[in-house]
C-alpha atoms as a PDB file:
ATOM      1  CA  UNK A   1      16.325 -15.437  20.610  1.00  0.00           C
ATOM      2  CA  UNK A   2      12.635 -16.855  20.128  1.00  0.00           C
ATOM      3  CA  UNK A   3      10.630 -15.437  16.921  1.00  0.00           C
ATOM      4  CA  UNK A   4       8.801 -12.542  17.229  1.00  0.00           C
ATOM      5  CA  UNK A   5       5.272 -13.528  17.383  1.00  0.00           C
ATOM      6  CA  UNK A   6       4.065 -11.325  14.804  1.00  0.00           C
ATOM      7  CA  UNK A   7       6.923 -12.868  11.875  1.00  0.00           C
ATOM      8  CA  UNK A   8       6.761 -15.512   9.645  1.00  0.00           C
ATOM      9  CA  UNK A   9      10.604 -14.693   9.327  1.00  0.00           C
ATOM     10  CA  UNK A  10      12.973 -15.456  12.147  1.00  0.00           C
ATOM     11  CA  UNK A  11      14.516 -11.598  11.342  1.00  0.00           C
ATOM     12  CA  UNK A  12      12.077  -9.330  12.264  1.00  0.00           C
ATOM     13  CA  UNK A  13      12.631  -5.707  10.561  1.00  0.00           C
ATOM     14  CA  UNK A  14      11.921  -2.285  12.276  1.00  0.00           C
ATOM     15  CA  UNK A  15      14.492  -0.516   9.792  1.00  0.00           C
ATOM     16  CA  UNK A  16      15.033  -0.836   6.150  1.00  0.00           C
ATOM     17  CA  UNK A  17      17.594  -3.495   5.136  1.00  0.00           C
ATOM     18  CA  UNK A  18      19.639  -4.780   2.106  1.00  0.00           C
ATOM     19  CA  UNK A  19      17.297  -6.399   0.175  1.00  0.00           C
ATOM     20  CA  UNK A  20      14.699  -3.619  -0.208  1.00  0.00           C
ATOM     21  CA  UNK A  21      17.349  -1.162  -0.586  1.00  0.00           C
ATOM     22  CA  UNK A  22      16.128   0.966  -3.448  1.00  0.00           C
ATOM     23  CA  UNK A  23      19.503   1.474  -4.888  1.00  0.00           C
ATOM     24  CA  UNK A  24      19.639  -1.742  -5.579  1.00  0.00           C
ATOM     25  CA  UNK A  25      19.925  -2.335  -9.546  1.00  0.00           C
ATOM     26  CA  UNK A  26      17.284  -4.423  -9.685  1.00  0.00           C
ATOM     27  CA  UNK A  27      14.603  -2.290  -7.784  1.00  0.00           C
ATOM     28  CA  UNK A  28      15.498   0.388  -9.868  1.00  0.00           C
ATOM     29  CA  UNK A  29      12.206   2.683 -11.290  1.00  0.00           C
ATOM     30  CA  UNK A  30      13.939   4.458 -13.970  1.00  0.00           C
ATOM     31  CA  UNK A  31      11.463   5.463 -16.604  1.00  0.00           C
ATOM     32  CA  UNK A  32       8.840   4.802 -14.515  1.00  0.00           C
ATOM     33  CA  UNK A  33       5.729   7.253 -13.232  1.00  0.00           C
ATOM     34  CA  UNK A  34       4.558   6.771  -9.715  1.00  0.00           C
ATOM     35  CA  UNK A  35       1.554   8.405  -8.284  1.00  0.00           C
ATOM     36  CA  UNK A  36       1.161   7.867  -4.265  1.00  0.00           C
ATOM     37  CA  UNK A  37      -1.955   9.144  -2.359  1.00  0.00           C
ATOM     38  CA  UNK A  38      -1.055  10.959   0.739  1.00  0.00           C
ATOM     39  CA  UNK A  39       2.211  12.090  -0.053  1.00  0.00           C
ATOM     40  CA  UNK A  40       3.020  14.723   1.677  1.00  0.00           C
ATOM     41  CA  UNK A  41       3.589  13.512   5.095  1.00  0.00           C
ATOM     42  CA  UNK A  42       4.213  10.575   7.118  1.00  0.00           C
ATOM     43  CA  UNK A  43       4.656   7.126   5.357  1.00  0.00           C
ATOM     44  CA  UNK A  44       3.373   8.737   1.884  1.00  0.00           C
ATOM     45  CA  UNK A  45       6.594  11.091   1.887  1.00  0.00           C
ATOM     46  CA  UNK A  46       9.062   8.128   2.595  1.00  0.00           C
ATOM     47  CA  UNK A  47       7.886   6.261   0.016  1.00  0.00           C
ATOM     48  CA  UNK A  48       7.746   9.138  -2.495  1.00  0.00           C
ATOM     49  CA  UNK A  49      11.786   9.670  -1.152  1.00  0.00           C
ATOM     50  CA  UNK A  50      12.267   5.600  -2.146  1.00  0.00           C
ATOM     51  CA  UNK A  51      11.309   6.271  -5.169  1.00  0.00           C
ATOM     52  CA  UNK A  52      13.261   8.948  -5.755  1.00  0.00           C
ATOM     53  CA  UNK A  53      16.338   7.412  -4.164  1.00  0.00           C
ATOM     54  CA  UNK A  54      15.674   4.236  -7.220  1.00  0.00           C
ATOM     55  CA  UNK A  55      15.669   6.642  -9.521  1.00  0.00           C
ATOM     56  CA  UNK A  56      12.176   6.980 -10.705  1.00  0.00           C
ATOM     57  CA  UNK A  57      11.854   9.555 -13.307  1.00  0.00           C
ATOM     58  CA  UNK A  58       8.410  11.233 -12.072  1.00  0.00           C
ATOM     59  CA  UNK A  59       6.631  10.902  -8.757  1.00  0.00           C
ATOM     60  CA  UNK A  60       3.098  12.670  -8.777  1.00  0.00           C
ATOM     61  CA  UNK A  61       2.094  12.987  -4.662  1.00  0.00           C
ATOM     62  CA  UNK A  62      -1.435  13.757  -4.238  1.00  0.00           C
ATOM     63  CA  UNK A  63      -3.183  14.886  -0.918  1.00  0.00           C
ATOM     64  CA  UNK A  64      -5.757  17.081   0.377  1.00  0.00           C
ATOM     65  CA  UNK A  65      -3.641  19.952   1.567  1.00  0.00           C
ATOM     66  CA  UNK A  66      -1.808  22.139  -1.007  1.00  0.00           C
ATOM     67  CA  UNK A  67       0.895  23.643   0.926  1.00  0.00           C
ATOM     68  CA  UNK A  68       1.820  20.122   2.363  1.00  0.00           C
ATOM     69  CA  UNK A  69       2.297  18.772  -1.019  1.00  0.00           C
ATOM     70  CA  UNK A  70       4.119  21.819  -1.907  1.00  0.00           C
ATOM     71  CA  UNK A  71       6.628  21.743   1.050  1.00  0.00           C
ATOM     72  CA  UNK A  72       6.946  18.187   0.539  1.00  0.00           C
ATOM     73  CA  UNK A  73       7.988  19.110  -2.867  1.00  0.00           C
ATOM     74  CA  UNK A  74      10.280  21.316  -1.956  1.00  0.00           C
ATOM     75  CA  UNK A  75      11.814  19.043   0.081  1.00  0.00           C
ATOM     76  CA  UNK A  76      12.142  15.895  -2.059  1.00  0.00           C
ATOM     77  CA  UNK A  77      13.508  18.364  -4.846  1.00  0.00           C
ATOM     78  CA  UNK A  78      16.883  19.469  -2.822  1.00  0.00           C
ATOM     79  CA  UNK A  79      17.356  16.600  -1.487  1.00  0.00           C
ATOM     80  CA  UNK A  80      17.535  14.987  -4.841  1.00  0.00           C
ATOM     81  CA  UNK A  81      18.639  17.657  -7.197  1.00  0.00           C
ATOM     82  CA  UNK A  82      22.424  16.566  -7.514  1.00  0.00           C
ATOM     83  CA  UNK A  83      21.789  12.576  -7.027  1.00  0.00           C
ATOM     84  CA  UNK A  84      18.829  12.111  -9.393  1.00  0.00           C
ATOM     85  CA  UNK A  85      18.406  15.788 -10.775  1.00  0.00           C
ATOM     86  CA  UNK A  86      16.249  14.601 -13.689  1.00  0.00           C
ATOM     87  CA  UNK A  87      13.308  12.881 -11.157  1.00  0.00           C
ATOM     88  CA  UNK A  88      10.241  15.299 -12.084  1.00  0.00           C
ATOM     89  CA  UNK A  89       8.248  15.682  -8.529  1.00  0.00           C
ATOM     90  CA  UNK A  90       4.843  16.757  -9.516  1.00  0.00           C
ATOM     91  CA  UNK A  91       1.914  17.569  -6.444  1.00  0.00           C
ATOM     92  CA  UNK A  92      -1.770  17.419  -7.035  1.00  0.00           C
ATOM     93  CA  UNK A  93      -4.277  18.465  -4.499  1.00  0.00           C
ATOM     94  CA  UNK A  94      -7.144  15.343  -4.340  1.00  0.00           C
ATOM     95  CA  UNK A  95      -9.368  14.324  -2.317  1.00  0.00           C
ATOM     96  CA  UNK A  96     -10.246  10.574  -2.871  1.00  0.00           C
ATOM     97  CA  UNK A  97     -13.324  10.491  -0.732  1.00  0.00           C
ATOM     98  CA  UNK A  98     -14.427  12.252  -3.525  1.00  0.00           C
ATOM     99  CA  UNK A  99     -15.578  10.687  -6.956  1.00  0.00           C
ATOM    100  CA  UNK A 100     -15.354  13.943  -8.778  1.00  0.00           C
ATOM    101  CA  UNK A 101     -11.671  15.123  -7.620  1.00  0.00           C
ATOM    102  CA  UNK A 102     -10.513  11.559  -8.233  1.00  0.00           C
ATOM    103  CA  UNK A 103     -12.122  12.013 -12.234  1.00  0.00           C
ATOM    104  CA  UNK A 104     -10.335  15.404 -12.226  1.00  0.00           C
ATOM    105  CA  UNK A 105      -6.891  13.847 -11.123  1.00  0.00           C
ATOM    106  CA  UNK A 106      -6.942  10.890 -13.944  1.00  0.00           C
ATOM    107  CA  UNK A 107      -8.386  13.607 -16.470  1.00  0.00           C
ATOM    108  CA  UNK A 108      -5.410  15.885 -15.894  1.00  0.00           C
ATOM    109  CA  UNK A 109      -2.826  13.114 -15.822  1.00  0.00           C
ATOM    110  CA  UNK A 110      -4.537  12.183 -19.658  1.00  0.00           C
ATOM    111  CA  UNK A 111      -4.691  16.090 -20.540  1.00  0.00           C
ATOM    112  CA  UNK A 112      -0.668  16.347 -19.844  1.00  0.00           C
ATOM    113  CA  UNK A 113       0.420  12.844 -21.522  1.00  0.00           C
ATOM    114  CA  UNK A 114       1.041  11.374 -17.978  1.00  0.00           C
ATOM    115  CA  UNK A 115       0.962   7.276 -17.792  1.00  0.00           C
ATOM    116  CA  UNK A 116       1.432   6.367 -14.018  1.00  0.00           C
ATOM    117  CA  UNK A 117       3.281   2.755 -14.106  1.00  0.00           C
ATOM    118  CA  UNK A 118       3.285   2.521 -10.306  1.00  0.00           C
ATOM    119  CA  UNK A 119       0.181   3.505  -8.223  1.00  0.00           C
ATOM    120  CA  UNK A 120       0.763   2.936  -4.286  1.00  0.00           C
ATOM    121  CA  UNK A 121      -2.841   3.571  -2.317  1.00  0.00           C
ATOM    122  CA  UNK A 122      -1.617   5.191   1.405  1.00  0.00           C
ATOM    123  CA  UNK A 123      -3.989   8.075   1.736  1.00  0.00           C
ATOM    124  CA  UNK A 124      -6.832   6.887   4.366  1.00  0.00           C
ATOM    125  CA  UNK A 125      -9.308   7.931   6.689  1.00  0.00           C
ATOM    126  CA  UNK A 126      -8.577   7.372  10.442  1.00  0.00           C
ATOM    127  CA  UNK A 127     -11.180   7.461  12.835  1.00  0.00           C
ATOM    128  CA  UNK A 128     -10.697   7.733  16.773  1.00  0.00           C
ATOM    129  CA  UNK A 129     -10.699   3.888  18.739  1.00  0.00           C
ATOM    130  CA  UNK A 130     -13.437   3.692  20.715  1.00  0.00           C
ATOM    131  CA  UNK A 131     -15.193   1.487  23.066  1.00  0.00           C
ATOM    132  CA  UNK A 132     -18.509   0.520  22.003  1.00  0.00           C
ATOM    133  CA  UNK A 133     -19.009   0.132  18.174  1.00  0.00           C
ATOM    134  CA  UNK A 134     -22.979   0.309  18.243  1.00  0.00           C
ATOM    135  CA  UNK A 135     -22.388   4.324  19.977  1.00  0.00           C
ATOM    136  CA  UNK A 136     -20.770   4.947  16.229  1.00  0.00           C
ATOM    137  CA  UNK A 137     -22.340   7.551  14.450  1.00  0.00           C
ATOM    138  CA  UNK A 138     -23.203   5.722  11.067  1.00  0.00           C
ATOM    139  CA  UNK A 139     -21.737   9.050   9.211  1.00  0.00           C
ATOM    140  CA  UNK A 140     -18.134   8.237  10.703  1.00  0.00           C
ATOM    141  CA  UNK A 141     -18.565   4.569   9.749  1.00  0.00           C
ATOM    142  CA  UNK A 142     -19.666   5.335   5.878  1.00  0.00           C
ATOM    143  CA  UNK A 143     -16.833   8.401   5.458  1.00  0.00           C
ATOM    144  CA  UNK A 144     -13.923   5.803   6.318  1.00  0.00           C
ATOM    145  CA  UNK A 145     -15.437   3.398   3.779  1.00  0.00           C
ATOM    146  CA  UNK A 146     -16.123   5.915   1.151  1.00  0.00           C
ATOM    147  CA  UNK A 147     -12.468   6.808   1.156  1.00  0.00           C
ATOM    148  CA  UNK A 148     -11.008   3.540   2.277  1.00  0.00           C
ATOM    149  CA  UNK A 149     -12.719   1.112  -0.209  1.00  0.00           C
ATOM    150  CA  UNK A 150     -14.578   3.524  -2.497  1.00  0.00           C
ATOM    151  CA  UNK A 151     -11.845   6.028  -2.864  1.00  0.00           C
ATOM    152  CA  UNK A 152      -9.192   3.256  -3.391  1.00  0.00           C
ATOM    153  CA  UNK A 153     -11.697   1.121  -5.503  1.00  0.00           C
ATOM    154  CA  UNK A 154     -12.203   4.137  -8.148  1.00  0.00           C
ATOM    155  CA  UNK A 155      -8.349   5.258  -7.617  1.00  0.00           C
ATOM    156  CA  UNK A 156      -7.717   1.428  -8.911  1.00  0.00           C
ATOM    157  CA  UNK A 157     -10.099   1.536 -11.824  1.00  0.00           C
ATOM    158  CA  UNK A 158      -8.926   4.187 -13.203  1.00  0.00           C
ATOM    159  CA  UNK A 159      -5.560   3.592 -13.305  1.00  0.00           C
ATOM    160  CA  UNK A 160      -6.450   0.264 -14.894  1.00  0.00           C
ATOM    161  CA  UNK A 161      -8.349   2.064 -17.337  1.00  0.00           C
ATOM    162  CA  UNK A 162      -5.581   4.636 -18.668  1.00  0.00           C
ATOM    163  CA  UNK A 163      -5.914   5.307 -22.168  1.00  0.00           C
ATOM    164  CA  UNK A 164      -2.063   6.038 -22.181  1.00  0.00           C
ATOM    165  CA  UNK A 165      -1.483   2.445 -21.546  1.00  0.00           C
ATOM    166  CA  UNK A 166       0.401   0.940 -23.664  1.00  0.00           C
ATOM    167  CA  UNK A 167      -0.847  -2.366 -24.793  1.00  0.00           C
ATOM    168  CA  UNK A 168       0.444  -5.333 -22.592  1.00  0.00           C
ATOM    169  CA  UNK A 169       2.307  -2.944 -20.135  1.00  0.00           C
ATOM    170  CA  UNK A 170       2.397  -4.301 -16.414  1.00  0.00           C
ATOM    171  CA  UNK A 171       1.012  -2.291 -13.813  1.00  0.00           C
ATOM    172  CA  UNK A 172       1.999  -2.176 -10.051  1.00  0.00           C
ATOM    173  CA  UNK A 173      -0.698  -1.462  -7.444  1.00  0.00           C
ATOM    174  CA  UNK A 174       0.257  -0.875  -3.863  1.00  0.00           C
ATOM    175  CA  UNK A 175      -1.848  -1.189  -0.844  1.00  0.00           C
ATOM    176  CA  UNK A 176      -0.635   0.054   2.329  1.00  0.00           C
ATOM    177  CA  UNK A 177      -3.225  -1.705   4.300  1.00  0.00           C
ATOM    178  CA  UNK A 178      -3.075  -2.452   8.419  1.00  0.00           C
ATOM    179  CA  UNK A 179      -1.430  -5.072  10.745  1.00  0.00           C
ATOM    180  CA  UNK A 180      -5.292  -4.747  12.167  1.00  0.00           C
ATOM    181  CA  UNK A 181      -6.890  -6.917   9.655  1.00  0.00           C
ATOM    182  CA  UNK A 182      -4.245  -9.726  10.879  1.00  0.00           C
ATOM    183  CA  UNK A 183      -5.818  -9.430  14.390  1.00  0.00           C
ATOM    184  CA  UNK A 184      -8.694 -11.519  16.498  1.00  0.00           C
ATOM    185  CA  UNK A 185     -10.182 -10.216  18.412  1.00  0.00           C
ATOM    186  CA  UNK A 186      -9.219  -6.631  17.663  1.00  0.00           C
ATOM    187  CA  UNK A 187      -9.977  -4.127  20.977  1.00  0.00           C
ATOM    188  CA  UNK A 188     -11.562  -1.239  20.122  1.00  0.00           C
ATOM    189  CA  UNK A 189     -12.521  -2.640  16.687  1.00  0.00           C
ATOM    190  CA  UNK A 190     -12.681   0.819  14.576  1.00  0.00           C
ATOM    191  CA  UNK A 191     -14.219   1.736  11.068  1.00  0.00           C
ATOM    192  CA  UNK A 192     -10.531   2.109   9.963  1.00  0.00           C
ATOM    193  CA  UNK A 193      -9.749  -1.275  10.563  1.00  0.00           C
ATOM    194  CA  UNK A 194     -12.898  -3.180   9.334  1.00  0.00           C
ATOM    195  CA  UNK A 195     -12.628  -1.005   5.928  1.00  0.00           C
ATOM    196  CA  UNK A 196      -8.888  -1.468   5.581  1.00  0.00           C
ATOM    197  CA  UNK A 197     -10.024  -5.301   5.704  1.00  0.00           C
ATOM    198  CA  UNK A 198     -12.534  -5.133   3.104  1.00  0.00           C
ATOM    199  CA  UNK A 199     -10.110  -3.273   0.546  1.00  0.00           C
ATOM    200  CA  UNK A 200      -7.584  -5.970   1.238  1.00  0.00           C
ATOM    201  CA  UNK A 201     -10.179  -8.446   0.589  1.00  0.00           C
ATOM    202  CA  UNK A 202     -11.257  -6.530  -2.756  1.00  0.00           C
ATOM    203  CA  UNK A 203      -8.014  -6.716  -4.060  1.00  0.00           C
ATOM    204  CA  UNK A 204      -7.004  -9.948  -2.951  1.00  0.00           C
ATOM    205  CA  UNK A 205     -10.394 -10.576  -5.636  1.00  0.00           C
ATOM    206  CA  UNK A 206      -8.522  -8.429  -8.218  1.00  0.00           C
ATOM    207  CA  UNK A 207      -5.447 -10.059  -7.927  1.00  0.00           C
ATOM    208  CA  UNK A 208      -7.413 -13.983  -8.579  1.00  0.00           C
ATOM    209  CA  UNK A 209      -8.766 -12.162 -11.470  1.00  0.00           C
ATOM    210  CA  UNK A 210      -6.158 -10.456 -13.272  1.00  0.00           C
ATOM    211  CA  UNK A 211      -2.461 -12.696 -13.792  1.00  0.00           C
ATOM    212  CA  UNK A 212       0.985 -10.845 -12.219  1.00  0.00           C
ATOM    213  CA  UNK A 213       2.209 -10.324 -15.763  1.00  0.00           C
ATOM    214  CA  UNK A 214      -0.776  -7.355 -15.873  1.00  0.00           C
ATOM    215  CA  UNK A 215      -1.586  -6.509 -13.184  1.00  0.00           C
ATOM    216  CA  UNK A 216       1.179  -6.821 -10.219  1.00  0.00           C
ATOM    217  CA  UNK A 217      -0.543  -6.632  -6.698  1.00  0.00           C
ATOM    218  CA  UNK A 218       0.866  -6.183  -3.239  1.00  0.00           C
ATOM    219  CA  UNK A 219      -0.881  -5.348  -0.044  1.00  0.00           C
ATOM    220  CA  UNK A 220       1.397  -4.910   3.204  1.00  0.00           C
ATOM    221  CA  UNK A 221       1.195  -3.550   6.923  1.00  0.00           C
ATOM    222  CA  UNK A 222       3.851  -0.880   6.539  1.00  0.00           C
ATOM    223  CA  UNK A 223       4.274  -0.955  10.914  1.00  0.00           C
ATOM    224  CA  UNK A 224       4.506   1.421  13.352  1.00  0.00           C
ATOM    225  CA  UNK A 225       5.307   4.904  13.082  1.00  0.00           C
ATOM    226  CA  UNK A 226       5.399   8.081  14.750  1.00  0.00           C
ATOM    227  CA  UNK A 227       3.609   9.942  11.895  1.00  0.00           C
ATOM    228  CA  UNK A 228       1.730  13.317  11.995  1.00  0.00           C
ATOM    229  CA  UNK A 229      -1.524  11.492  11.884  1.00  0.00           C
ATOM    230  CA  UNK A 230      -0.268   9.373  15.555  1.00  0.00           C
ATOM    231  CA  UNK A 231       0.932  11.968  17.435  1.00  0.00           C
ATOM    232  CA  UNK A 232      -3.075  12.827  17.256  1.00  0.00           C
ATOM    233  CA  UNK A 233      -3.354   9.595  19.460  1.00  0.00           C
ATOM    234  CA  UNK A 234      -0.082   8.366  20.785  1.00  0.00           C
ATOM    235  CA  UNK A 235       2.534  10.024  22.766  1.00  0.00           C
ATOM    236  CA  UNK A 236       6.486   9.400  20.858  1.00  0.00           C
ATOM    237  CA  UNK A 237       6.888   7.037  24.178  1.00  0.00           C
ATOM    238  CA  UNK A 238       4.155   5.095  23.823  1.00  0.00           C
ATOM    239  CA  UNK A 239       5.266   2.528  21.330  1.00  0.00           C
ATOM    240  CA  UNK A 240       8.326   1.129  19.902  1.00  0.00           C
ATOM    241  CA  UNK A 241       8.010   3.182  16.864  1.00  0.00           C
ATOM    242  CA  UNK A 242       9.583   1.801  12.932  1.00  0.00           C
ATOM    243  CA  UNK A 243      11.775   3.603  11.094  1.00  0.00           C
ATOM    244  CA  UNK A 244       9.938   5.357   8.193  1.00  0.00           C
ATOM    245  CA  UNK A 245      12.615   4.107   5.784  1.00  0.00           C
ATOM    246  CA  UNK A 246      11.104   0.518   6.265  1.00  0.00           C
ATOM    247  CA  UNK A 247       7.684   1.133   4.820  1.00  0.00           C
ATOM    248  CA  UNK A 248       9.117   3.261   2.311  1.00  0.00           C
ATOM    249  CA  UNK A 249      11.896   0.932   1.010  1.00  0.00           C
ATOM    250  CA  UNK A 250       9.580  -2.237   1.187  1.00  0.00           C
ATOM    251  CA  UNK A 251       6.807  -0.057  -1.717  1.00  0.00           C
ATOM    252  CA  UNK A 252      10.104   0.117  -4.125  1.00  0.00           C
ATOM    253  CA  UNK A 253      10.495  -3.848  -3.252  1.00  0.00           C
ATOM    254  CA  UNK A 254       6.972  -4.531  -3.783  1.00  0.00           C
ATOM    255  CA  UNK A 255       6.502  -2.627  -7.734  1.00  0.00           C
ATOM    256  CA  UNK A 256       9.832  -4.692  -8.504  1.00  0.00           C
ATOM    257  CA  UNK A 257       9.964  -8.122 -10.514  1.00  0.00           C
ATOM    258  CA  UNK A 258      11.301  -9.611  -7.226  1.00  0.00           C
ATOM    259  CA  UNK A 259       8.324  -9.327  -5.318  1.00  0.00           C
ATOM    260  CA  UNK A 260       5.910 -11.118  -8.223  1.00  0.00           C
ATOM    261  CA  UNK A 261       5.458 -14.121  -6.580  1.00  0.00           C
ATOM    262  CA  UNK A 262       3.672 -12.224  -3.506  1.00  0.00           C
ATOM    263  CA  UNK A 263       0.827 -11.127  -6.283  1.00  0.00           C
ATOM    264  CA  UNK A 264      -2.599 -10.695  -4.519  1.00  0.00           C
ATOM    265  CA  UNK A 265      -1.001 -11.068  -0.948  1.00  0.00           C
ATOM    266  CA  UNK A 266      -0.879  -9.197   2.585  1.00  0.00           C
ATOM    267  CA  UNK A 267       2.419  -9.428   3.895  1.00  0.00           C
ATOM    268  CA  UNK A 268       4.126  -7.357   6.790  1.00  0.00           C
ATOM    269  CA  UNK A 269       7.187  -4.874   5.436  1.00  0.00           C
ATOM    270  CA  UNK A 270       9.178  -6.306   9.043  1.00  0.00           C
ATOM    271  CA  UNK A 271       8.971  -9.621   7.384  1.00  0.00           C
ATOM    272  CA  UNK A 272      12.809 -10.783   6.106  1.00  0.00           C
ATOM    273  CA  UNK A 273      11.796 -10.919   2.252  1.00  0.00           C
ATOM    274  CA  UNK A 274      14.595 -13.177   1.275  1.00  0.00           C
ATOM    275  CA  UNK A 275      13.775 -15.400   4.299  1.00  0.00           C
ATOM    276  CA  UNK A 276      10.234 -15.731   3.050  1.00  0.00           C
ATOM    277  CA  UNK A 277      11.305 -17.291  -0.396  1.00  0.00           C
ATOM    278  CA  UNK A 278      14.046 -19.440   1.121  1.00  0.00           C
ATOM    279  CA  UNK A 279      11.303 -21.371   3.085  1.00  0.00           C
ATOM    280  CA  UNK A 280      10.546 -24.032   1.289  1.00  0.00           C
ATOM    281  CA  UNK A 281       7.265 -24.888   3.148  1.00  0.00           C
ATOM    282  CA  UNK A 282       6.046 -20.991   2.810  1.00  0.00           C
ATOM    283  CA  UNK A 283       6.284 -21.477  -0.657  1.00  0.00           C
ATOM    284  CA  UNK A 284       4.541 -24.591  -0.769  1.00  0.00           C
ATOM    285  CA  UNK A 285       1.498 -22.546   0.733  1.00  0.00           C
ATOM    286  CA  UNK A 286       1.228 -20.209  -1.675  1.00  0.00           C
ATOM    287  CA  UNK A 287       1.271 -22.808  -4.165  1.00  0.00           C
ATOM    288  CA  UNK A 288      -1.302 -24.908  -2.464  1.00  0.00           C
ATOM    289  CA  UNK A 289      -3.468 -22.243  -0.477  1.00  0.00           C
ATOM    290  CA  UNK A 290      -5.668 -20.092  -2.641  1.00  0.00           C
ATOM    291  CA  UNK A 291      -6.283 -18.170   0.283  1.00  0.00           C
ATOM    292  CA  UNK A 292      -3.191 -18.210   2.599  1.00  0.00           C
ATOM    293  CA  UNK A 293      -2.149 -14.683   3.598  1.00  0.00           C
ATOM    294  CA  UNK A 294      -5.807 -13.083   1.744  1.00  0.00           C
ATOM    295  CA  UNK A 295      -8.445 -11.737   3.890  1.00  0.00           C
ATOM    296  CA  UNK A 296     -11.331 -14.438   4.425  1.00  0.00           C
ATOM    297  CA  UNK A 297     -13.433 -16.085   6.982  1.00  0.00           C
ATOM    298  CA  UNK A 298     -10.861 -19.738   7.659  1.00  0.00           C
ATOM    299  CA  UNK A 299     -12.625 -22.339   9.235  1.00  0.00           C
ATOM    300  CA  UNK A 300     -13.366 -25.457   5.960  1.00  0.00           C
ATOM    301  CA  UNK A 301     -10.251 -26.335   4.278  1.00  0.00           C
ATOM    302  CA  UNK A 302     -11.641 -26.254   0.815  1.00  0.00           C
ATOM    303  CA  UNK A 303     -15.376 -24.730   0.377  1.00  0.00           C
ATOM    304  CA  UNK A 304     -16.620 -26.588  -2.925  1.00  0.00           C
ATOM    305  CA  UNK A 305     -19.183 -24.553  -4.398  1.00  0.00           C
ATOM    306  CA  UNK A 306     -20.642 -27.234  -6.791  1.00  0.00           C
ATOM    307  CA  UNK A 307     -21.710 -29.481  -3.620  1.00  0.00           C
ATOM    308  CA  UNK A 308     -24.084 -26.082  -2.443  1.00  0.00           C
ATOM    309  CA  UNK A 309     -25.780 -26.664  -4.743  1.00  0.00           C
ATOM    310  CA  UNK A 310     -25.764 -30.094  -5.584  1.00  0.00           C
ATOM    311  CA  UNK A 311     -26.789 -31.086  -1.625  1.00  0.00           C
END
């Protein structure tokens, strides 16, 4: 069987798999306080259930509709309540389009002793595909940034910032970013897309700037799912859908030790992670290749900044 076009792995995931199992020892999250954005539903819920199932010991869902988080809750709490019956589930409406309900969140978090180890960014705002980009009403364009890269920019910098944290405690940020940003040319290029690219690319930045040890960053495309959100779009036939348990699995994988030498990448969750550091030449390009799996403009092998302005 030929590799599937999209892998760098010869295995090719559309389930979850041994080595992101979150049972495994050494993904386990005990002690540990995650906060994911858009929780309630869809990928947001399976990875708040991954977490649960590696034994975190809070996970704080946040999302614009109460009752959502609430049945979500509910939900995650039976499930749970005999295997892991001492994982606190915690829901807090948010909005993070919104500077001041993002201030609120972090200030209530401080106000009840909370320090969130493990922040994964999934909430975002999807706009319909279209045809023409230049027919775009600006205001749909500057909502899906404001939430994409402003909301997730603010959400980062303040969970940076915690005063809880203790000094020289590692932190774990998660972007659930888009298998769209990997694509040229992209039909029906959409605000989603083009914003999911630039908070890639703003991490990716982060990541250069702060070392693994502090600051552990992973950005992956968590695939194709038949979510709440796609049913707006898709009919259940229309694609070969993923099994939620892959994107949700891979998040535990990516805020564990084992996934540190990935710091500052995109990756896809389908991609065989132990196949990835068994390839010898793989891991010669991260070494060599500042920019190899980051979101930039490829075209010079090395741009040397000292000969701008030198020449």
């Amino acid at each position: 069987m030929s590799r599937n076009p999209n892998s760098l792995t010869n295995t090719y995931h559309r389930d979850t798999y041994p080595a992101i199992s979150p049972t495994k020892p050494s993904l386990n999250q005990a002690g540990r306080t995650i906060l994911i954005t858009g929780g309630g539903s869809g990928i947001g819920f399976a990875i708040a259930r991954s977490f649960a199932q590696a034994s975190a010991s809070r996970i704080i869902i946040v999302g614009r509709r109460a009752s959502v988080l609430e049945e979500a809750a509910s939900k995650l709490r039976e499930e749970f309540k005999d295997s892991n019956p001492t994982t606190e589930f915690i829901t807090r409406p948010g909005d993070i389009g919104d500077d001041s309900s993002i201030s609120a969140l972090w200030d209530y978090l401080t106000s009840q002793n909370i320090f969130v180890r493990v922040l994964v960014l999934n909430a975002a705002h999807v706009t319909p595909w279209g045809s023409d980009t230049l027919q775009m009403d600006k205001r749909d364009l500057m909502e899906a940034f404001d939430v994409n890269i402003g909301g997730n920019f603010l959400m980062t910098v303040k969970f940076v910032n915690q005063p809880l944290r203790p000094r020289g405690e590692q932190l774990n940020l998660i972007n659930l970013s888009t298998a769209n940003i990997h694509m040229y040319p992209l039909p029906n290029q959409t605000p989603y897309a083009t914003s999911k690219s630039g908070f890639t690319t703003l991490v990716g930045r982060i990541a250069d700037e702060h070392p693994v040890e502090e600051l552990q960053i992973i950005s992956y495309n968590p695939g194709t799912h038949y979510s709440e959100s796609a049913a707006k779009y898709f009919e259940k036939g229309h694609y070969k859908w993923d099994e939620m348990a892959l994107p949700g699995n891979f998040a535990v994988w990516a805020a564990s030790p084992e996934a540190s030498w990935l710091h500052g990448r995109f990756v896809w969750a389908h991609w065989d992670v132990d196949e990835l550091r068994a390839d010898k030449e793989f891991m010669k390009r991260l070494d060599r290749e500042r920019g190899f799996l980051k979101v930039a403009v490829q075209g010079l092998e090395e741009v040397d900044f000292q000969a701008l302005w030198d020449n």
